[in-house]
N, C-alpha and C. Protein backbone atom coordinates (compact mmCIF):
# COMPACT_ATOMS: atom_id res chain seq x y z
N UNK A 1 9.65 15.74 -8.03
CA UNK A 1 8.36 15.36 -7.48
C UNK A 1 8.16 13.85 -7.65
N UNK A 2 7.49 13.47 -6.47
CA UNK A 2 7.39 12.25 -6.94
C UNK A 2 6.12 11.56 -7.25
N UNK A 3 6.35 9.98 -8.00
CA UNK A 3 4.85 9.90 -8.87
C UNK A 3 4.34 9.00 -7.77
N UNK A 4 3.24 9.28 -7.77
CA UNK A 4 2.13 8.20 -6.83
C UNK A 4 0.92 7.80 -7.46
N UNK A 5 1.16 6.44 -7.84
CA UNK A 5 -0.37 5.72 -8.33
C UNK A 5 -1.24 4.89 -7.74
N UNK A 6 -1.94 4.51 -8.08
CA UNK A 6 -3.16 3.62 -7.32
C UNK A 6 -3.92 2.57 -7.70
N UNK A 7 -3.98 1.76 -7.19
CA UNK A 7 -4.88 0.58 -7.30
C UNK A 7 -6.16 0.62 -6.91
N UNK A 8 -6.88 -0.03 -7.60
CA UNK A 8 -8.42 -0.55 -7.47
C UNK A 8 -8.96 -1.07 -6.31
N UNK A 9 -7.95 -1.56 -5.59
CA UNK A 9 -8.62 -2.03 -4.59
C UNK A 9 -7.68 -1.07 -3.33
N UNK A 10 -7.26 -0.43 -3.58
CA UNK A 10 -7.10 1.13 -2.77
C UNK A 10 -5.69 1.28 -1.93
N UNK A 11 -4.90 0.70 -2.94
CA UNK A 11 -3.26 0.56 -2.45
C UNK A 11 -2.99 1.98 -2.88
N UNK A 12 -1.42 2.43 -2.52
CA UNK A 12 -1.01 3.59 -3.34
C UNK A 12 0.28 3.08 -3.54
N UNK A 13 1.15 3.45 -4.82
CA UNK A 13 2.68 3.33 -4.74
C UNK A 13 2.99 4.79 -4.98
N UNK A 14 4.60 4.45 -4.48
CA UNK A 14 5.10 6.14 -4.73
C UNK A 14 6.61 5.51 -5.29
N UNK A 15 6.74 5.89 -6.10
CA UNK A 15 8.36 5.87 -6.68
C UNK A 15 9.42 6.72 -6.39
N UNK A 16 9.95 6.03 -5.87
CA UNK A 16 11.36 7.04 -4.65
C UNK A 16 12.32 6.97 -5.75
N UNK A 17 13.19 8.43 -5.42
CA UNK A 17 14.18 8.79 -6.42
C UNK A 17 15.27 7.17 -5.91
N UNK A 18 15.45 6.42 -5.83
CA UNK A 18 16.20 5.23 -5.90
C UNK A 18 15.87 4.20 -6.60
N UNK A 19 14.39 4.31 -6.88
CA UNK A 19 13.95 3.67 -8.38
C UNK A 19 12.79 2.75 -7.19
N UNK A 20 13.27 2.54 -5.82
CA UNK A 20 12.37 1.61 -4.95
C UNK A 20 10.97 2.63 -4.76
N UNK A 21 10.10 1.95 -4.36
CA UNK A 21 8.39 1.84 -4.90
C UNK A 21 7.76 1.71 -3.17
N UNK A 22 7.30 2.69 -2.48
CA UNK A 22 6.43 2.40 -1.33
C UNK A 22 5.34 2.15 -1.58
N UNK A 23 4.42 1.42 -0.48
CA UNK A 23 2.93 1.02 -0.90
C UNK A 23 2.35 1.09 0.25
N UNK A 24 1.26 1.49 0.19
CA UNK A 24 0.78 1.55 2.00
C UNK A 24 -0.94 1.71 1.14
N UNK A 25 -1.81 1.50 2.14
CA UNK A 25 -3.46 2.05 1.67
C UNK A 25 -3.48 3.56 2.16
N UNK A 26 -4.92 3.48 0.53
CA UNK A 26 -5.92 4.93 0.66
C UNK A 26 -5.95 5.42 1.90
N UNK A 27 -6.48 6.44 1.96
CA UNK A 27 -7.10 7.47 3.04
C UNK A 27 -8.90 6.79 2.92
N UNK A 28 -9.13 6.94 1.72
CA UNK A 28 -10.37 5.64 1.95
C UNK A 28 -10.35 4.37 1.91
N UNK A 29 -9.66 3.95 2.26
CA UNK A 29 -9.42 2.54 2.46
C UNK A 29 -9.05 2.38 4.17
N UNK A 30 -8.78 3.08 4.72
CA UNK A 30 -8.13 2.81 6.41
C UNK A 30 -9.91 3.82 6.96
N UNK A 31 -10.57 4.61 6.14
CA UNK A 31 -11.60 4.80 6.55
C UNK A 31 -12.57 3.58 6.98
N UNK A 32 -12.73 2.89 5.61
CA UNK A 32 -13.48 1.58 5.12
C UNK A 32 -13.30 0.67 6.60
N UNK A 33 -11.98 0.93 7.05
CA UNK A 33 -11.15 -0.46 7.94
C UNK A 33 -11.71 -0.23 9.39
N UNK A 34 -11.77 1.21 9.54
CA UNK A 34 -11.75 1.67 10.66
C UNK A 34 -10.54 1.33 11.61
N UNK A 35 -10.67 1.16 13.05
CA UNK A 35 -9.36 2.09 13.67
C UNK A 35 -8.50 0.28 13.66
N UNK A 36 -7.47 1.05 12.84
CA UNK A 36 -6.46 -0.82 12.63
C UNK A 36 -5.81 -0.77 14.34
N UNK A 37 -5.83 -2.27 14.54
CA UNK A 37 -4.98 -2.66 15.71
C UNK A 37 -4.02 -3.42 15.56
N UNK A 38 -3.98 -4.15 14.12
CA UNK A 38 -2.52 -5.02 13.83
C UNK A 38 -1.94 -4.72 12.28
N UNK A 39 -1.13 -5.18 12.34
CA UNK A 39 -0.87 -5.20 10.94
C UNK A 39 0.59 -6.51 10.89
N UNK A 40 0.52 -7.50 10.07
CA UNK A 40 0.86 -8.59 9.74
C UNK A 40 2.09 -8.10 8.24
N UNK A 41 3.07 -7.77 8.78
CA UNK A 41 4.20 -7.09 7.57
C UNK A 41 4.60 -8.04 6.71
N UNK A 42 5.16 -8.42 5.71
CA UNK A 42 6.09 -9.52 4.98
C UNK A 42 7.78 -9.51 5.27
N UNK A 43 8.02 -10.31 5.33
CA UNK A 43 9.90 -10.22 5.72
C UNK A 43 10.66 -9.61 4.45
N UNK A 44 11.86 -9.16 4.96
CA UNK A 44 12.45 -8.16 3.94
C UNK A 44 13.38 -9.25 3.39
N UNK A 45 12.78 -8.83 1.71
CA UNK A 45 13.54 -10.02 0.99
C UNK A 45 12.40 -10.93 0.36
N UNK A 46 10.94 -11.09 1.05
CA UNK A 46 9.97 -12.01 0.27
C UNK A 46 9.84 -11.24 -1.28
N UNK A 47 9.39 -12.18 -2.13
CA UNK A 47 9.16 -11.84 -3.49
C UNK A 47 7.94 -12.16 -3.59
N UNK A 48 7.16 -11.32 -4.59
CA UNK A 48 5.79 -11.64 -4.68
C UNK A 48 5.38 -11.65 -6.21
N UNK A 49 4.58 -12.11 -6.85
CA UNK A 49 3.86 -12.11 -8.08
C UNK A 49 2.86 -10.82 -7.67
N UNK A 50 2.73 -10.48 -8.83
CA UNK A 50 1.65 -9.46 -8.80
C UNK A 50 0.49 -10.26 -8.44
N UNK A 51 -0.80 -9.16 -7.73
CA UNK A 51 -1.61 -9.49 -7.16
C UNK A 51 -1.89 -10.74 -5.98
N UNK A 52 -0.76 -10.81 -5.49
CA UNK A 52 -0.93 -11.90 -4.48
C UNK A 52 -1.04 -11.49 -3.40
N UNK A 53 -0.67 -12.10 -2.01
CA UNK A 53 -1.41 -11.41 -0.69
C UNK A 53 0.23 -10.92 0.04
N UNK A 54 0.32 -9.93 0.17
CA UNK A 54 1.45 -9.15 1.11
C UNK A 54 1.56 -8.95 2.24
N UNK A 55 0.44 -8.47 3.03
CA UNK A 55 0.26 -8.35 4.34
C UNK A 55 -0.86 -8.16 4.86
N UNK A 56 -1.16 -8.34 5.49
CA UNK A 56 -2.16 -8.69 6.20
C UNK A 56 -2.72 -7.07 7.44
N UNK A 57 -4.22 -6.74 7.69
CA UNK A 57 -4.30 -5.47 8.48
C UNK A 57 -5.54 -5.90 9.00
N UNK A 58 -5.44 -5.58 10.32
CA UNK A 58 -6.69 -6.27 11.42
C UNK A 58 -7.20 -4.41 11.89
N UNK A 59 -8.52 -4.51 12.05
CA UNK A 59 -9.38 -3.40 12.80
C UNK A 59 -9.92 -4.00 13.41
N UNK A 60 -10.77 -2.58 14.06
CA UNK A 60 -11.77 -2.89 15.16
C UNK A 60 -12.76 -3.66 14.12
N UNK A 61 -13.25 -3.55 12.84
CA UNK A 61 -14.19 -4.12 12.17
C UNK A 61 -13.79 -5.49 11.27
N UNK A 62 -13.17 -5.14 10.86
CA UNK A 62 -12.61 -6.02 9.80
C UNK A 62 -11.09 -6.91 9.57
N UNK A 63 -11.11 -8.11 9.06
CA UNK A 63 -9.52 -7.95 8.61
C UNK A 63 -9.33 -7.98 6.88
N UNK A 64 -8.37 -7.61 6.35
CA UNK A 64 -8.07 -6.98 5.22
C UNK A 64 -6.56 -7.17 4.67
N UNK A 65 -6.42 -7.89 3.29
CA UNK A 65 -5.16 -8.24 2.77
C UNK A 65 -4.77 -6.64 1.99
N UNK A 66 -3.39 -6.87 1.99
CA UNK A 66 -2.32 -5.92 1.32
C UNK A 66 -2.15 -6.64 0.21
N UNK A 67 -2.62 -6.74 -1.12
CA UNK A 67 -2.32 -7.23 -2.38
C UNK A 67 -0.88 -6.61 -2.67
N UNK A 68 0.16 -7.11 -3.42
CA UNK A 68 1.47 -6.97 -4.02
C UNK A 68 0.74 -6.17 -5.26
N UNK A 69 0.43 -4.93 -5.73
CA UNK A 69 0.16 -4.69 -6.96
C UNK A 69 0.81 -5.09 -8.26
N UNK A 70 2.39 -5.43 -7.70
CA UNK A 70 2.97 -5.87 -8.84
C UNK A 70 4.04 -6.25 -8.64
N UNK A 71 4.68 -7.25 -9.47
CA UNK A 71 5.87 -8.46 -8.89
C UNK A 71 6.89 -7.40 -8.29
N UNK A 72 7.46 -8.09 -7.32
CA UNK A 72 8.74 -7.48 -6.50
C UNK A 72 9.10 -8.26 -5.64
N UNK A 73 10.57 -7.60 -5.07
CA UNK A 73 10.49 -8.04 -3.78
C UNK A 73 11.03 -6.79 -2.92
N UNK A 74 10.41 -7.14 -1.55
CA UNK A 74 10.59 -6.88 -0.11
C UNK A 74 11.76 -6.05 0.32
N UNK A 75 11.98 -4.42 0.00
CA UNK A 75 13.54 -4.15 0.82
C UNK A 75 13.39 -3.74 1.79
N UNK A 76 12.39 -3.15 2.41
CA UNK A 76 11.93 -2.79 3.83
C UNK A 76 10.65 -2.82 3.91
N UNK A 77 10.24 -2.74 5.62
CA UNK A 77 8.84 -2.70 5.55
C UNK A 77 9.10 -1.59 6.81
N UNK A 78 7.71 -1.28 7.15
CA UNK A 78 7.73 -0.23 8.52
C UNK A 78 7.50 -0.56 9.87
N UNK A 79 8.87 -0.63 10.70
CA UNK A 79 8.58 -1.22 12.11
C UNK A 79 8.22 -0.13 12.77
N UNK A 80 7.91 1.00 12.56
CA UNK A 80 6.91 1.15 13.80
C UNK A 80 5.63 0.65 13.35
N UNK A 81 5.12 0.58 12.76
CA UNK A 81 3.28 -0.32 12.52
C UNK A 81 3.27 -1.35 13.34
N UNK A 82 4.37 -1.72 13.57
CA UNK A 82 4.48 -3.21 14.83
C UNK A 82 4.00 -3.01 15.92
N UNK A 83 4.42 -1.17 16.58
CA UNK A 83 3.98 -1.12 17.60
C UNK A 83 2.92 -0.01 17.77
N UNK A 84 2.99 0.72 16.92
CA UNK A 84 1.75 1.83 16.37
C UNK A 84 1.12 1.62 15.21
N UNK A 85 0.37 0.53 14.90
CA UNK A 85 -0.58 0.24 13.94
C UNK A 85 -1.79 1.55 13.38
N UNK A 86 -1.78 2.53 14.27
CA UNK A 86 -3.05 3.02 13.80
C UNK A 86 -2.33 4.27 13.46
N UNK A 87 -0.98 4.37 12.61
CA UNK A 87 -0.24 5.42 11.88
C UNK A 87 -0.92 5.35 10.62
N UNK A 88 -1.23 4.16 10.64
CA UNK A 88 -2.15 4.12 9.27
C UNK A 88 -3.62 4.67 8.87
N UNK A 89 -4.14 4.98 9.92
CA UNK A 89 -5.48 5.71 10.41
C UNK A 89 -4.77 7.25 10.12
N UNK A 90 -3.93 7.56 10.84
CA UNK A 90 -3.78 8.83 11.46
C UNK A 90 -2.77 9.78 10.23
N UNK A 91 -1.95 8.47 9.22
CA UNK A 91 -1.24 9.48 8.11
C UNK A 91 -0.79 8.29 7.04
N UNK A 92 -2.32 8.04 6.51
CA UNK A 92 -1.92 6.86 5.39
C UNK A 92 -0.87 6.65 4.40
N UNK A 93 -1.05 8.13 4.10
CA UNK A 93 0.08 8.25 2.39
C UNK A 93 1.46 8.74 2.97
N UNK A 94 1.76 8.86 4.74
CA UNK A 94 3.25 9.65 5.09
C UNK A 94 3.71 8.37 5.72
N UNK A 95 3.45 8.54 7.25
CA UNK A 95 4.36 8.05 8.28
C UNK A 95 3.58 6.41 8.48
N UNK A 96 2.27 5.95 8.03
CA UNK A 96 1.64 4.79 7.86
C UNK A 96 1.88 4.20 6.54
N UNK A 97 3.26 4.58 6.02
CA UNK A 97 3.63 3.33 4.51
C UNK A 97 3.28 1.78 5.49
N UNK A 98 3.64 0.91 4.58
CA UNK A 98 3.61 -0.35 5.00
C UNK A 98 4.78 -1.14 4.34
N UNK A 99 5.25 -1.05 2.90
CA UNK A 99 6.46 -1.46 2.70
C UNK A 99 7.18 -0.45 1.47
N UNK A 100 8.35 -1.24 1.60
CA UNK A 100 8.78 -0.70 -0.12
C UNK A 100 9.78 -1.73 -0.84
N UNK A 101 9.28 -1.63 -1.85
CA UNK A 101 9.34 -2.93 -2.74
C UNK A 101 10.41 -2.26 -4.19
N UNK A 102 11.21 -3.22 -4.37
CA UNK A 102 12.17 -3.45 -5.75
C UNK A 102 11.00 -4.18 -7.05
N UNK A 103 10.72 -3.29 -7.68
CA UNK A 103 9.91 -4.15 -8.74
C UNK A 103 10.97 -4.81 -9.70
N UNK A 104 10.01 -5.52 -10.33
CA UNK A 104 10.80 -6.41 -11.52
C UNK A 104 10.14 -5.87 -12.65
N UNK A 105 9.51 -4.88 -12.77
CA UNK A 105 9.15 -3.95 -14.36
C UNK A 105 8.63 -3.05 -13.94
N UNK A 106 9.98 -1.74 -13.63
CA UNK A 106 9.62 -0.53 -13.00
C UNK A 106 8.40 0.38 -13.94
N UNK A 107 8.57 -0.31 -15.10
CA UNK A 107 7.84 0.09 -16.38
C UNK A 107 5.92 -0.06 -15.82
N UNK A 108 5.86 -1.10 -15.19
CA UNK A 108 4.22 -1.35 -14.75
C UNK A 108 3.81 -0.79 -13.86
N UNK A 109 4.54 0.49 -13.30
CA UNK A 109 3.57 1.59 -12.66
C UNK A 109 3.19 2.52 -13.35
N UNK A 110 3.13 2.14 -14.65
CA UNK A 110 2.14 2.95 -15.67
C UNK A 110 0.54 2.78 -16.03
N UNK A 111 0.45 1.41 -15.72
CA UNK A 111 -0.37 0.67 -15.65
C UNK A 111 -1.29 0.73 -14.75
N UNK A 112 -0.90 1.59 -13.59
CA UNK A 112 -1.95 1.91 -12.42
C UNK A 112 -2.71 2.69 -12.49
N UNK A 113 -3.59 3.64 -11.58
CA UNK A 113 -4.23 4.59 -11.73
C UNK A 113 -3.56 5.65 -11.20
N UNK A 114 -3.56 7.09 -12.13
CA UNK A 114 -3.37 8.04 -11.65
C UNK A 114 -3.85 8.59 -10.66
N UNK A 115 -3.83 10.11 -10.10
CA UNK A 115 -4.47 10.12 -9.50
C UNK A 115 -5.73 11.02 -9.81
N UNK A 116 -6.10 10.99 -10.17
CA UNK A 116 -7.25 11.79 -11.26
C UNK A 116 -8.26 10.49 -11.86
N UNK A 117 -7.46 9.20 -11.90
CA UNK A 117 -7.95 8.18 -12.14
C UNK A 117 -8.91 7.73 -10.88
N UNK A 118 -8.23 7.57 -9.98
CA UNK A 118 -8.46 7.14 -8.61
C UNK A 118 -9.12 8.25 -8.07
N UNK A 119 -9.57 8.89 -8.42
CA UNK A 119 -10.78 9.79 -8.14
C UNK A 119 -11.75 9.58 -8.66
N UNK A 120 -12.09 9.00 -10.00
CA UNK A 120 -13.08 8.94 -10.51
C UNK A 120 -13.50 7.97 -9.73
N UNK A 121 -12.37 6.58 -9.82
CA UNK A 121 -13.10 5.44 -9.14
C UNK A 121 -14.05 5.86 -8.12
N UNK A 122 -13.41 6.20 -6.85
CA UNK A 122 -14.02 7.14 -5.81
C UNK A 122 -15.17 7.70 -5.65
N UNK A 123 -15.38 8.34 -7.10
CA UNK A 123 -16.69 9.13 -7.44
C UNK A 123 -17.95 7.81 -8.00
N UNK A 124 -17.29 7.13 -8.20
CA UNK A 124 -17.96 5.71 -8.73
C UNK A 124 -18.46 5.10 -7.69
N UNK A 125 -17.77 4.61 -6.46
CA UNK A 125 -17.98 4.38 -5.44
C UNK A 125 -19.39 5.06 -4.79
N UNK A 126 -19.26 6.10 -4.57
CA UNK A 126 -20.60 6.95 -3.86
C UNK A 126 -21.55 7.11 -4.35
């Protein structure tokens, strides 16, 4: 099974049996966005510091950064979002990932929120 945690500001990672880490947004978070029309990917291979800006996601309402939850870099990202952006509307946590990332301290997805965690937040929220 695999583990999936969460960020505060409403990322998810999932840790793939290869040790690599997908990240894409909440199911409330692409709510929040409403219906996305772009999405701005990072090149495969950028490295990021934790909490810095990753990619970029345009809606009908809003635009909205992809924070790096935590240092890595870049081994793929998802080309269909290039041309079907609103996979992310339609199946946030499946076929709307956005990248997947090589961390540099596979150890600091402990550090996130569970998901029991990320519910409370949630419940905090409303």
């Amino acid at each position: 099974m695999s583990q999936v945690r969460f960020t505060e500001s409403h990322e998810w990672l999932r840790l793939e049996r290869d040790g690599s880490v997908t990240v894409g947004i909440t199911d409330f978070a692409q709510q929040q966005l409403g219906d996305i029309v772009f999405v701005q990917l990072p090149n495969v291979g950028d490295e990021f510091a934790a909490d810095s800006e990753a990619a970029t996601i345009e809606s009908v309402k809003a635009a909205g950064e992809i924070t790096m939850p935590l240092a890595g870099s870049v081994l793929e990202v998802n080309p269909a979002l290039q041309t079907e952006p609103s996979l992310i509307n339609h199946a946030p946590q499946t076929d709307g990932w956005i990248f997947r990332i090589k961390l540099d301290d596979a150890s600091a997805l402990d550090g996130l929120l569970d998901e029991t965690g990320y519910r409370q937040l949630l419940g905090d929220l409303s």
